[in-house]
N, C-alpha and C. Protein backbone atom coordinates (compact mmCIF):
# COMPACT_ATOMS: atom_id res chain seq x y z
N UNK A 1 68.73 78.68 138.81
CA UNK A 1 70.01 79.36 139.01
C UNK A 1 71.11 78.34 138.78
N UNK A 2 72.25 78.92 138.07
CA UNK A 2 73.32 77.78 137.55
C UNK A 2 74.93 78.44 138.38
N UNK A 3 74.45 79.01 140.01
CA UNK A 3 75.24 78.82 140.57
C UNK A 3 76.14 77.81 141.48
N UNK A 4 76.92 77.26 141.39
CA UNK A 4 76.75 75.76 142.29
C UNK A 4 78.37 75.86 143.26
N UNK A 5 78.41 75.93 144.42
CA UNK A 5 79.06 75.79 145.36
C UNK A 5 80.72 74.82 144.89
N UNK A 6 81.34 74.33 144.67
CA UNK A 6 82.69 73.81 144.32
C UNK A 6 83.81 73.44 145.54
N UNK A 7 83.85 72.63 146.60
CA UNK A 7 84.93 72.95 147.10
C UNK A 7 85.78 71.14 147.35
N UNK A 8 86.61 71.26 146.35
CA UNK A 8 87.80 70.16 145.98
C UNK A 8 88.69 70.33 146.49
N UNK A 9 90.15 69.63 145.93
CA UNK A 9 91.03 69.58 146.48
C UNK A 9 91.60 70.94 145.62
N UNK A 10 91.69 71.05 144.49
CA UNK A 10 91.70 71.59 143.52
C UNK A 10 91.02 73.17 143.36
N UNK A 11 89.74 73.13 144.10
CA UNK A 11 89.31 74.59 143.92
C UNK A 11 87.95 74.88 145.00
N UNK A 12 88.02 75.76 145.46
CA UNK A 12 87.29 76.54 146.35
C UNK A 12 86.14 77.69 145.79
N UNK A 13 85.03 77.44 145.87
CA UNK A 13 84.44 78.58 145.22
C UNK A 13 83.13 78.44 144.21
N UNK A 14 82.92 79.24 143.87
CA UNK A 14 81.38 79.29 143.11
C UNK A 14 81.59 79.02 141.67
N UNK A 15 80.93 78.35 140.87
CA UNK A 15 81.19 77.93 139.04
C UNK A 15 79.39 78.90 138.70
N UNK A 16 79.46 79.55 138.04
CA UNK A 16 78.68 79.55 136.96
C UNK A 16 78.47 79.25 135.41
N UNK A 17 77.16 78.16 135.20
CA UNK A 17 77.39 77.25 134.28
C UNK A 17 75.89 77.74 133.44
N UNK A 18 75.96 77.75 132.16
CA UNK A 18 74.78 78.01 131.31
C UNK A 18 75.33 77.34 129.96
N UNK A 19 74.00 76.85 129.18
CA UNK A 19 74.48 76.94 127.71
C UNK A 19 73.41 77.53 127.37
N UNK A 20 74.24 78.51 125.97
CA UNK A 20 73.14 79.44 125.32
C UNK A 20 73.73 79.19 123.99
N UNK A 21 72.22 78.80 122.90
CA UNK A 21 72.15 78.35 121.76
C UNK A 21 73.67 77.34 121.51
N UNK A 22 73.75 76.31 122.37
CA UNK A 22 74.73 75.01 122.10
C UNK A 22 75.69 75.39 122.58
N UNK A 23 76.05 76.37 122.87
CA UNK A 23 77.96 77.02 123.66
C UNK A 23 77.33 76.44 125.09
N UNK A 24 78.44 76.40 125.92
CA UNK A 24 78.88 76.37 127.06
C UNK A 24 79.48 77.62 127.57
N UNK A 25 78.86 78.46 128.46
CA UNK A 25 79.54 79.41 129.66
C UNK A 25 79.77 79.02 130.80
N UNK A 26 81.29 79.44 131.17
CA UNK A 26 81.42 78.85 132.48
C UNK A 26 82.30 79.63 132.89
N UNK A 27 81.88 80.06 134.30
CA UNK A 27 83.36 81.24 135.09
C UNK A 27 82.85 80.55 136.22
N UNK A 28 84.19 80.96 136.80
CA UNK A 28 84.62 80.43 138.52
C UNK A 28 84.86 81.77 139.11
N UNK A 29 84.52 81.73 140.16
CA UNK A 29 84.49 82.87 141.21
C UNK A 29 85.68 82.10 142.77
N UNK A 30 86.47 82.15 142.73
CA UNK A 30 87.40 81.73 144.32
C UNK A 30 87.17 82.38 144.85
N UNK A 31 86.91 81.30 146.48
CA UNK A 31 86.60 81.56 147.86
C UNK A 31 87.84 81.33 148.19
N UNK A 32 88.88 81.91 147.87
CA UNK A 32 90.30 81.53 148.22
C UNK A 32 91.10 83.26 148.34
N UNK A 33 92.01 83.32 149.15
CA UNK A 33 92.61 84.55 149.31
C UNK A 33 93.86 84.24 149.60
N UNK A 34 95.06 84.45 149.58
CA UNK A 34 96.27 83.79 149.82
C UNK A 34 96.34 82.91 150.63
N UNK A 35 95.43 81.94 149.51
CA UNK A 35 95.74 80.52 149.98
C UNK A 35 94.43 80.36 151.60
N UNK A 36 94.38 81.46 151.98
CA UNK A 36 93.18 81.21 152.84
C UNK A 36 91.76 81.55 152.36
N UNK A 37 90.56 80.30 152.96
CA UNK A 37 89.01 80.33 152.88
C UNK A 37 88.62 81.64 152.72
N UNK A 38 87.72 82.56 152.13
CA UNK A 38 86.98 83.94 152.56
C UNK A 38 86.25 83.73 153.89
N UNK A 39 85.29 83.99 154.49
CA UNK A 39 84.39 83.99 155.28
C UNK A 39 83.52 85.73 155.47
N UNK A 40 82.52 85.28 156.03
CA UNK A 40 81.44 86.64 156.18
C UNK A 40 81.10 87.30 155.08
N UNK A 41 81.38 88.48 155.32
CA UNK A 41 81.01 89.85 154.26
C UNK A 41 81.99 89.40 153.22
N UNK A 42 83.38 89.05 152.75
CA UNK A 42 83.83 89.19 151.69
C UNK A 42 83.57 87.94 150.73
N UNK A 43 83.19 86.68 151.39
CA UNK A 43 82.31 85.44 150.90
C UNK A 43 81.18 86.01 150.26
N UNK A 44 80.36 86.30 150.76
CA UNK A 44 79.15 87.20 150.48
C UNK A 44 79.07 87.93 149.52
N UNK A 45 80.24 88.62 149.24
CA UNK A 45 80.76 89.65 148.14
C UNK A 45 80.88 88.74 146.56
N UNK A 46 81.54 87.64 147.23
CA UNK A 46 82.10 86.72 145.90
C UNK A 46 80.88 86.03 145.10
N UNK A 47 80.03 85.82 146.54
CA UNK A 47 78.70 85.06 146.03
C UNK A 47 77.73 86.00 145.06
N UNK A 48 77.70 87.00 145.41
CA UNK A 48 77.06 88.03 145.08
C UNK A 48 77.10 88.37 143.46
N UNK A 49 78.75 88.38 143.70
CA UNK A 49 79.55 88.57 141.84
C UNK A 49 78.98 87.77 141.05
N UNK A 50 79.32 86.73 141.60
CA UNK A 50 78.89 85.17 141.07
C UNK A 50 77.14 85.24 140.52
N UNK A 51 76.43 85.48 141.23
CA UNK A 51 75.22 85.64 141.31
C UNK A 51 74.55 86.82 140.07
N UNK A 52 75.16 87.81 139.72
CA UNK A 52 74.45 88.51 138.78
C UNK A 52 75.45 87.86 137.69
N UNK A 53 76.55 87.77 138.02
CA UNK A 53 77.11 86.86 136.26
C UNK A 53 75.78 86.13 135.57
N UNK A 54 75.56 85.50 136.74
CA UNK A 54 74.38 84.25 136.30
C UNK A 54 73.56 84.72 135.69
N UNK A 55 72.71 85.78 136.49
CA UNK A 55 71.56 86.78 136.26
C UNK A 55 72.05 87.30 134.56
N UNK A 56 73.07 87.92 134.13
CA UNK A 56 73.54 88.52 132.70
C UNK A 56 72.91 87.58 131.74
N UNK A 57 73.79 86.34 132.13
CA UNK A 57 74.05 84.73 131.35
C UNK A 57 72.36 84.29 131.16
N UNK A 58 71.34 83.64 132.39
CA UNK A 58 70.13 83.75 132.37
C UNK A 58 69.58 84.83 131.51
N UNK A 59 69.28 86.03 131.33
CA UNK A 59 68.80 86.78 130.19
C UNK A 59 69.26 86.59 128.81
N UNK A 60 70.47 86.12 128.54
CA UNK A 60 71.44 85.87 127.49
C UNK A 60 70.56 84.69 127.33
N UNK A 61 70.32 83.78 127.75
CA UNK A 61 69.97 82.44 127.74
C UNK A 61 68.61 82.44 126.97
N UNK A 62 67.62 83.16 127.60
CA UNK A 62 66.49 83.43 127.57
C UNK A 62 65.97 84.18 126.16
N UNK A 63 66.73 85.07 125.76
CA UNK A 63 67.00 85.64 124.64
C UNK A 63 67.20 84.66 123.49
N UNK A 64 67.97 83.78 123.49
CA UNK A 64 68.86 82.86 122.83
C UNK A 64 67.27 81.70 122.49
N UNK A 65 66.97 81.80 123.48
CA UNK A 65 65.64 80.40 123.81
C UNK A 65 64.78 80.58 122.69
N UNK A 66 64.25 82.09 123.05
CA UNK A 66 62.94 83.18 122.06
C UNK A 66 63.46 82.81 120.54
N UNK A 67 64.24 83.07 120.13
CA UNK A 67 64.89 83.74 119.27
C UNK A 67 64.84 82.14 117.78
N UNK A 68 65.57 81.18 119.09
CA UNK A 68 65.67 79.68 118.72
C UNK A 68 64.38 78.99 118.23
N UNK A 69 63.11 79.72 119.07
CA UNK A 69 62.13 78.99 119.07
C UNK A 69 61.34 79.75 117.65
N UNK A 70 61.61 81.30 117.61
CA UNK A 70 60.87 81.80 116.18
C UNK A 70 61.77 81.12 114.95
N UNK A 71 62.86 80.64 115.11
CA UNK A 71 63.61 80.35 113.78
C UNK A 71 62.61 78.84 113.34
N UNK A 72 62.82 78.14 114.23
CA UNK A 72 62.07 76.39 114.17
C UNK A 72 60.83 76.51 113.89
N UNK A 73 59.93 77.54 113.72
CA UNK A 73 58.65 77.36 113.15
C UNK A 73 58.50 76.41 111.93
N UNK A 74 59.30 77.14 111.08
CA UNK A 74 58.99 76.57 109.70
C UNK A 74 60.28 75.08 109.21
N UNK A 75 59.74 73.82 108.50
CA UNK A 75 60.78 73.29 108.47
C UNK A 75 61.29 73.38 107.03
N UNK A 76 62.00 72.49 106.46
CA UNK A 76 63.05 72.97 105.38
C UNK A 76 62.09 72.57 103.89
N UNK A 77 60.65 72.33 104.15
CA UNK A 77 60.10 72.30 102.86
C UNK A 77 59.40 74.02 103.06
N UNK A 78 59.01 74.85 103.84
CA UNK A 78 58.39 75.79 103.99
C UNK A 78 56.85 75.19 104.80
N UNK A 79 57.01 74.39 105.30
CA UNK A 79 55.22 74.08 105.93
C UNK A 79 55.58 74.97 107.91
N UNK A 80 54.23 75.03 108.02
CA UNK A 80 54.58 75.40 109.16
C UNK A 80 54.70 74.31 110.41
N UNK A 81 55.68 73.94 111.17
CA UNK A 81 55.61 73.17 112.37
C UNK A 81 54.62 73.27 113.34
N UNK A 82 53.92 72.11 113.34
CA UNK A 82 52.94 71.94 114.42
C UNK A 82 51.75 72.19 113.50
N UNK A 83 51.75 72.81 112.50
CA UNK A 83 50.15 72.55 111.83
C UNK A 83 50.10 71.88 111.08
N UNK A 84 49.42 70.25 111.19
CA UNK A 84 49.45 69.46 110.24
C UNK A 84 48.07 68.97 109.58
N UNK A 85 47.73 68.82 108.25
CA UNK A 85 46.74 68.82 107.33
C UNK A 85 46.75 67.20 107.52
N UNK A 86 45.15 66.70 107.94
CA UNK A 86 45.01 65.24 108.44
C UNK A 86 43.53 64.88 107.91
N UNK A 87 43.30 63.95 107.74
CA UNK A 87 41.62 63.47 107.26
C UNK A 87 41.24 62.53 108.74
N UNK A 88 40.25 63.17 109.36
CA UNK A 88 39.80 62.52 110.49
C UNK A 88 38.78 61.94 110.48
N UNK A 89 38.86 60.93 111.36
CA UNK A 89 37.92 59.90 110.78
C UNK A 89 36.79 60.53 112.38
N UNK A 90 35.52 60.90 111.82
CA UNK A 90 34.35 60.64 113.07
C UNK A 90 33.85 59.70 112.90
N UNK A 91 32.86 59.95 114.45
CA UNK A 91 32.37 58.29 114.77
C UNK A 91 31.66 57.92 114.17
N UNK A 92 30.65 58.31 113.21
CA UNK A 92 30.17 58.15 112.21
C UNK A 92 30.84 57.11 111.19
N UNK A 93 32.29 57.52 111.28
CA UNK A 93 32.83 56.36 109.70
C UNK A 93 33.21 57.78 108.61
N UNK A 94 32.67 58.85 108.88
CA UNK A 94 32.88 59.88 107.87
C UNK A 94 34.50 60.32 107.78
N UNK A 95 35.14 60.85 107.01
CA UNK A 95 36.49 61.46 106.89
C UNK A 95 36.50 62.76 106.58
N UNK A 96 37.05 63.75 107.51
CA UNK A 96 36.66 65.03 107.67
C UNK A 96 37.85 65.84 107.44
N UNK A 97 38.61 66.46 106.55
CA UNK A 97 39.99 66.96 106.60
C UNK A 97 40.22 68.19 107.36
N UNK A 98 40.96 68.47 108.45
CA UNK A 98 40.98 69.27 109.37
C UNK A 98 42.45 69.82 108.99
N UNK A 99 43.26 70.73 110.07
CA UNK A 99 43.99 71.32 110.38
C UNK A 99 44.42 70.69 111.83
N UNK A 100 45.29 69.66 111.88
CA UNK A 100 45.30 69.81 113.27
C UNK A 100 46.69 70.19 114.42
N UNK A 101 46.55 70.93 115.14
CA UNK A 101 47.79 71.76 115.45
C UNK A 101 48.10 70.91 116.91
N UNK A 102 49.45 70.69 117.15
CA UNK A 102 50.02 70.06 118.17
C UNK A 102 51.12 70.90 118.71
N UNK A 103 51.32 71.86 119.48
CA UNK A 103 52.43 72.53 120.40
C UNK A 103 53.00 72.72 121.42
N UNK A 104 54.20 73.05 121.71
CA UNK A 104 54.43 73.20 122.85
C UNK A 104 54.18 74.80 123.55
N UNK A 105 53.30 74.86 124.72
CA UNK A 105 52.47 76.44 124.48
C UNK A 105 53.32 76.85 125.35
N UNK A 106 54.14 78.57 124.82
CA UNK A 106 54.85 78.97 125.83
C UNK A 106 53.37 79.98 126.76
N UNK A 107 52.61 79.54 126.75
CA UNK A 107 51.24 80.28 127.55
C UNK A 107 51.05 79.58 128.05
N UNK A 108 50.76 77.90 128.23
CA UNK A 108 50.53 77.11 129.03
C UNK A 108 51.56 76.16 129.95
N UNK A 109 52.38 76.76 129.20
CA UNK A 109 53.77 75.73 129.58
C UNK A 109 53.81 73.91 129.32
N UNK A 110 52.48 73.67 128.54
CA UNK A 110 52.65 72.14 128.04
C UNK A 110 52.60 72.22 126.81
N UNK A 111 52.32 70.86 126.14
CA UNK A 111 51.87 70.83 124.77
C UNK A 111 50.28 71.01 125.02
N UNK A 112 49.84 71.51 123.75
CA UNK A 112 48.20 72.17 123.64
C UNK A 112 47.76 71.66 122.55
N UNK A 113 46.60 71.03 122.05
CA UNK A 113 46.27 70.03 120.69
C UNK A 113 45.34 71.15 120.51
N UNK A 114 45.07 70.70 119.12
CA UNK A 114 43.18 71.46 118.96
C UNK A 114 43.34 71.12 117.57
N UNK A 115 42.05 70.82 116.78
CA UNK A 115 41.71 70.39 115.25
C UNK A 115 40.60 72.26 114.86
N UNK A 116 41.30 71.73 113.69
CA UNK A 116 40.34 73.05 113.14
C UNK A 116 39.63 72.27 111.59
N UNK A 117 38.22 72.16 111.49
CA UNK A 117 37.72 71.70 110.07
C UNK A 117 37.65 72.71 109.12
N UNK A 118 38.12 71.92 108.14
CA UNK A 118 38.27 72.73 106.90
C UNK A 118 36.87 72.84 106.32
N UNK A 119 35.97 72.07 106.12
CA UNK A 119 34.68 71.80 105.86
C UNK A 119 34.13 73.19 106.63
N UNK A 120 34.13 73.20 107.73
CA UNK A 120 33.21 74.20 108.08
C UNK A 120 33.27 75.40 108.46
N UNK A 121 34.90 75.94 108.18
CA UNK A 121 35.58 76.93 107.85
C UNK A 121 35.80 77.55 106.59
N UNK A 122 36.02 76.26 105.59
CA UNK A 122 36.83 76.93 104.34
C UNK A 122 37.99 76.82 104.75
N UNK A 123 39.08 76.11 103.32
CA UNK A 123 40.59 76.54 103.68
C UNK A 123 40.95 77.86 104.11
N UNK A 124 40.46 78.77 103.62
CA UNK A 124 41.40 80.29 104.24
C UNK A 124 41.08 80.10 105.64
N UNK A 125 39.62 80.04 106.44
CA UNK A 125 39.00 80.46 107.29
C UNK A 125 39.61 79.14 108.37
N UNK A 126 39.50 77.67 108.30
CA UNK A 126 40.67 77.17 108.93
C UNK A 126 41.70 77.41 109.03
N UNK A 127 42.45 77.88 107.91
CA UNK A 127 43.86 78.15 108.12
C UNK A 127 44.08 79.08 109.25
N UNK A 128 43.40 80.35 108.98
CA UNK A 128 43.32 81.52 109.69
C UNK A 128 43.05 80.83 111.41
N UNK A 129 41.97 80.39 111.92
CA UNK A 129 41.79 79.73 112.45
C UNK A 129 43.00 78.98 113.23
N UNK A 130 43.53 78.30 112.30
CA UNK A 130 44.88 77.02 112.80
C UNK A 130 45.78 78.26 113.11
N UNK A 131 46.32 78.99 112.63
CA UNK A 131 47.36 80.46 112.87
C UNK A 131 47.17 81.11 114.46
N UNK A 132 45.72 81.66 114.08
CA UNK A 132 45.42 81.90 115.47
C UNK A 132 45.73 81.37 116.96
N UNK A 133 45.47 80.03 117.17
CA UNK A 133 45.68 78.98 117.89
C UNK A 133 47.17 79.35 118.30
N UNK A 134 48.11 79.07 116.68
CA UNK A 134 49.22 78.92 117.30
C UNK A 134 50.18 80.01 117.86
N UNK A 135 49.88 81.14 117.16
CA UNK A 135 50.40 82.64 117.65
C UNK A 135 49.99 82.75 119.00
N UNK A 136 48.70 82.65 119.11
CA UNK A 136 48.51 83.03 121.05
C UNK A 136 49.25 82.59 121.89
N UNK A 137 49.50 80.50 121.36
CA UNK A 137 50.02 80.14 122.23
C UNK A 137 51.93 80.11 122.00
N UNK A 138 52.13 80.53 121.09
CA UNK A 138 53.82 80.58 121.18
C UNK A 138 54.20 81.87 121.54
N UNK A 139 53.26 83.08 121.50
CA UNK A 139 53.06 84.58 122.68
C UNK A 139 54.31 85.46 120.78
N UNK A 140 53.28 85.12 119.79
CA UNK A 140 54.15 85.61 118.56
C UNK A 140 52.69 86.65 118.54
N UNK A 141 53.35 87.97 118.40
CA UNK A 141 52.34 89.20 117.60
C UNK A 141 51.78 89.10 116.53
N UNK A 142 50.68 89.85 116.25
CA UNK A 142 49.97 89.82 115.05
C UNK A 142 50.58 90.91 114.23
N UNK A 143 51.35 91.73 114.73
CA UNK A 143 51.90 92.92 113.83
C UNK A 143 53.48 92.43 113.58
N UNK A 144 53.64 90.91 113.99
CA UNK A 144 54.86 90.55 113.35
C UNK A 144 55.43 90.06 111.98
N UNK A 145 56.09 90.09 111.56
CA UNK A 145 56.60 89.52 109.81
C UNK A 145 56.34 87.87 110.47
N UNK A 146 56.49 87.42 111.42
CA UNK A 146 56.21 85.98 111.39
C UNK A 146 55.04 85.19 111.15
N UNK A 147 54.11 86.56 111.96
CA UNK A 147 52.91 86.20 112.22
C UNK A 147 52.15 86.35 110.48
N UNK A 148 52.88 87.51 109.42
CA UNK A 148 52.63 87.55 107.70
C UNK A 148 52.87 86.11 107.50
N UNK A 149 53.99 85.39 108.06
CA UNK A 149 54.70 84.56 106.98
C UNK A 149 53.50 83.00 107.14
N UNK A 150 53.44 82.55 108.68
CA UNK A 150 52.44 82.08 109.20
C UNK A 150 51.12 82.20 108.23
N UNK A 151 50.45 83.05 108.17
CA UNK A 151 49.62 83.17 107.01
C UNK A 151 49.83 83.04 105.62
N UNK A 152 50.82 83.31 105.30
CA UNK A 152 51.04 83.09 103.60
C UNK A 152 51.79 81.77 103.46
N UNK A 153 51.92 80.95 104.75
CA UNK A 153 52.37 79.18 104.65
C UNK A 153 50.70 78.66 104.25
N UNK A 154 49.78 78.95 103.92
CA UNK A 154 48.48 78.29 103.93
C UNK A 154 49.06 77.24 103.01
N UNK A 155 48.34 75.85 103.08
CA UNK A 155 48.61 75.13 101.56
C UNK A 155 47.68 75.31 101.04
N UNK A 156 47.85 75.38 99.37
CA UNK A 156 46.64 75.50 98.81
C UNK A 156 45.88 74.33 98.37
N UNK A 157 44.95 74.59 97.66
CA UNK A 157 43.75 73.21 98.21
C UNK A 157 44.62 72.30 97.22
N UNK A 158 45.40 72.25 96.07
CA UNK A 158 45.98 71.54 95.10
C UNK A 158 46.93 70.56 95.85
N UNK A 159 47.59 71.45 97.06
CA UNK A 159 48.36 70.75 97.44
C UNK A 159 47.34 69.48 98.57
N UNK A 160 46.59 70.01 99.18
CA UNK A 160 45.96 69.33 99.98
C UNK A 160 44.81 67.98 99.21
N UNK A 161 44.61 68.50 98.47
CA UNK A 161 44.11 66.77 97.34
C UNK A 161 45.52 66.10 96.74
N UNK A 162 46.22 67.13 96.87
CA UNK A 162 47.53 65.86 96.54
C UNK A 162 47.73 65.19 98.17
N UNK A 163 47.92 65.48 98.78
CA UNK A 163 48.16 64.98 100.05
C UNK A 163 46.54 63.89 100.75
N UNK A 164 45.34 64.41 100.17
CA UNK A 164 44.35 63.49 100.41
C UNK A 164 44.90 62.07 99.55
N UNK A 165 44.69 62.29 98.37
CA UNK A 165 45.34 61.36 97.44
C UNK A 165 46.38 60.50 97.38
N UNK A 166 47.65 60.72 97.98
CA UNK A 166 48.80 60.26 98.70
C UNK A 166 48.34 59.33 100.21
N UNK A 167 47.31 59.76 100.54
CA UNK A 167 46.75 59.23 101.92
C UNK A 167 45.57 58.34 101.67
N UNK A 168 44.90 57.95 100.48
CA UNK A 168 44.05 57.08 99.76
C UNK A 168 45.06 55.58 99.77
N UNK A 169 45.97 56.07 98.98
CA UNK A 169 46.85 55.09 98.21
C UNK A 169 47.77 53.90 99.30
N UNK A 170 47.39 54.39 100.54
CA UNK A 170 48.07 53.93 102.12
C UNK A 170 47.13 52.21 102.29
C-alpha cells in the first residue's frame, strides 16, 4: 500500500504515491479543516478516500506491470528473451546444444532455469519444449497471439550452426 501518513509544518494528511509504466501519481488527501486537525469518524473518512485512490492506482499499476512484461519478451533482433541457444559441455567432455531458458516466473515468484536438448528432442520438439516452460511460467495462454509468436521465434537450424560456428572460433 502506497498510503503514507504526512504531518509537517507544511501539510497534514495522507499522500498517495505509485508509479505506473515510469509516470509518477501522487494526490494528497488533508487532515486539515479550517486550519483545524480532523479527528474520529471524519479522519477515518479522509483515510478511507485516500485508501481506494490507492486501491484504483494499485490495479492501474498492476495492469501497466502485465502489459510491460508481454511487450519485453522479444528483444530488438526478434529472438525470444530468456531462451537462449548454448552448447553444454557434460561431464563426459561431450558438447550438447540445448535450449536453455532463464526467467523470472510470475508462478513462482523467482527466477526458474531449466535446459531443454536439442539432440533428444529435435529442434522443433525442443523448441516446443523451451516455449512450454516459458508460457506456464510467465502465466501467458496457449490461445494467445503471443503464445503463436513464441513459436514462430524458433531459430532455424542455419541459424544455430551459424551460432555453433561463431562459438568454435572463441
Amino acid at each position: 500500500m502506497s498510503v503514507e501518513l504526512l504531518d509537517t509544518t507544511r501539510f497534514h494528511g495522507f499522500r498517495v504515491r505509485r508509479q505506473i509504466a515510469g509516470k509518477t501519481f501522487q494526490e494528497y488527501f488533508s487532515l486539515k479543516e479550517n486550519g483545524k486537525r480532523l479527528r474520529g469518524a471524519p479522519r477515518a473518512a479522509v483515510k478511507e478516500k485516500a485508501e481506494l485512490r490507492d486501491a484504483v492506482l494499485a490495479k492501474q499499476q498492476a495492469k501497466a506491470k502485465a502489459e510491460a512484461a508481454k511487450t519485453a519478451l522479444f528483444d530488438k533482433t526478434g529472438k525470444v528473451r530468456g531462451i537462449l541457444f548454448r552448447m553444454k559441455t557434460e561431464k563426459s567432455g561431450t558438447r550438447t546444444p540445448v535450449f536453455q531458458i532463464g526467467i523470472m516466473s510470475a508462478k513462482a515468484e523467482k527466477i526458474v532455469n531449466t535446459t531443454v536438448s536439442i539432440n533428444l528432442h529435435g529442434l522443433k520438439g525442443a523448441w516446443e519444449k523451451a516455449v512450454e516452460f516459458y508460457i506456464s511460467h510467465k502465466k501467458i495462454s496457449k490461445r494467445s497471439d503471443i503464445y503463436k509468436k513464441l513459436l514462430k521465434a524458433q531459430p532455424s537450424k542455419a541459424q544455430l550452426d551459424a551460432m555453433k560456428r561463431k562459438r568454435k572460433k572463441r
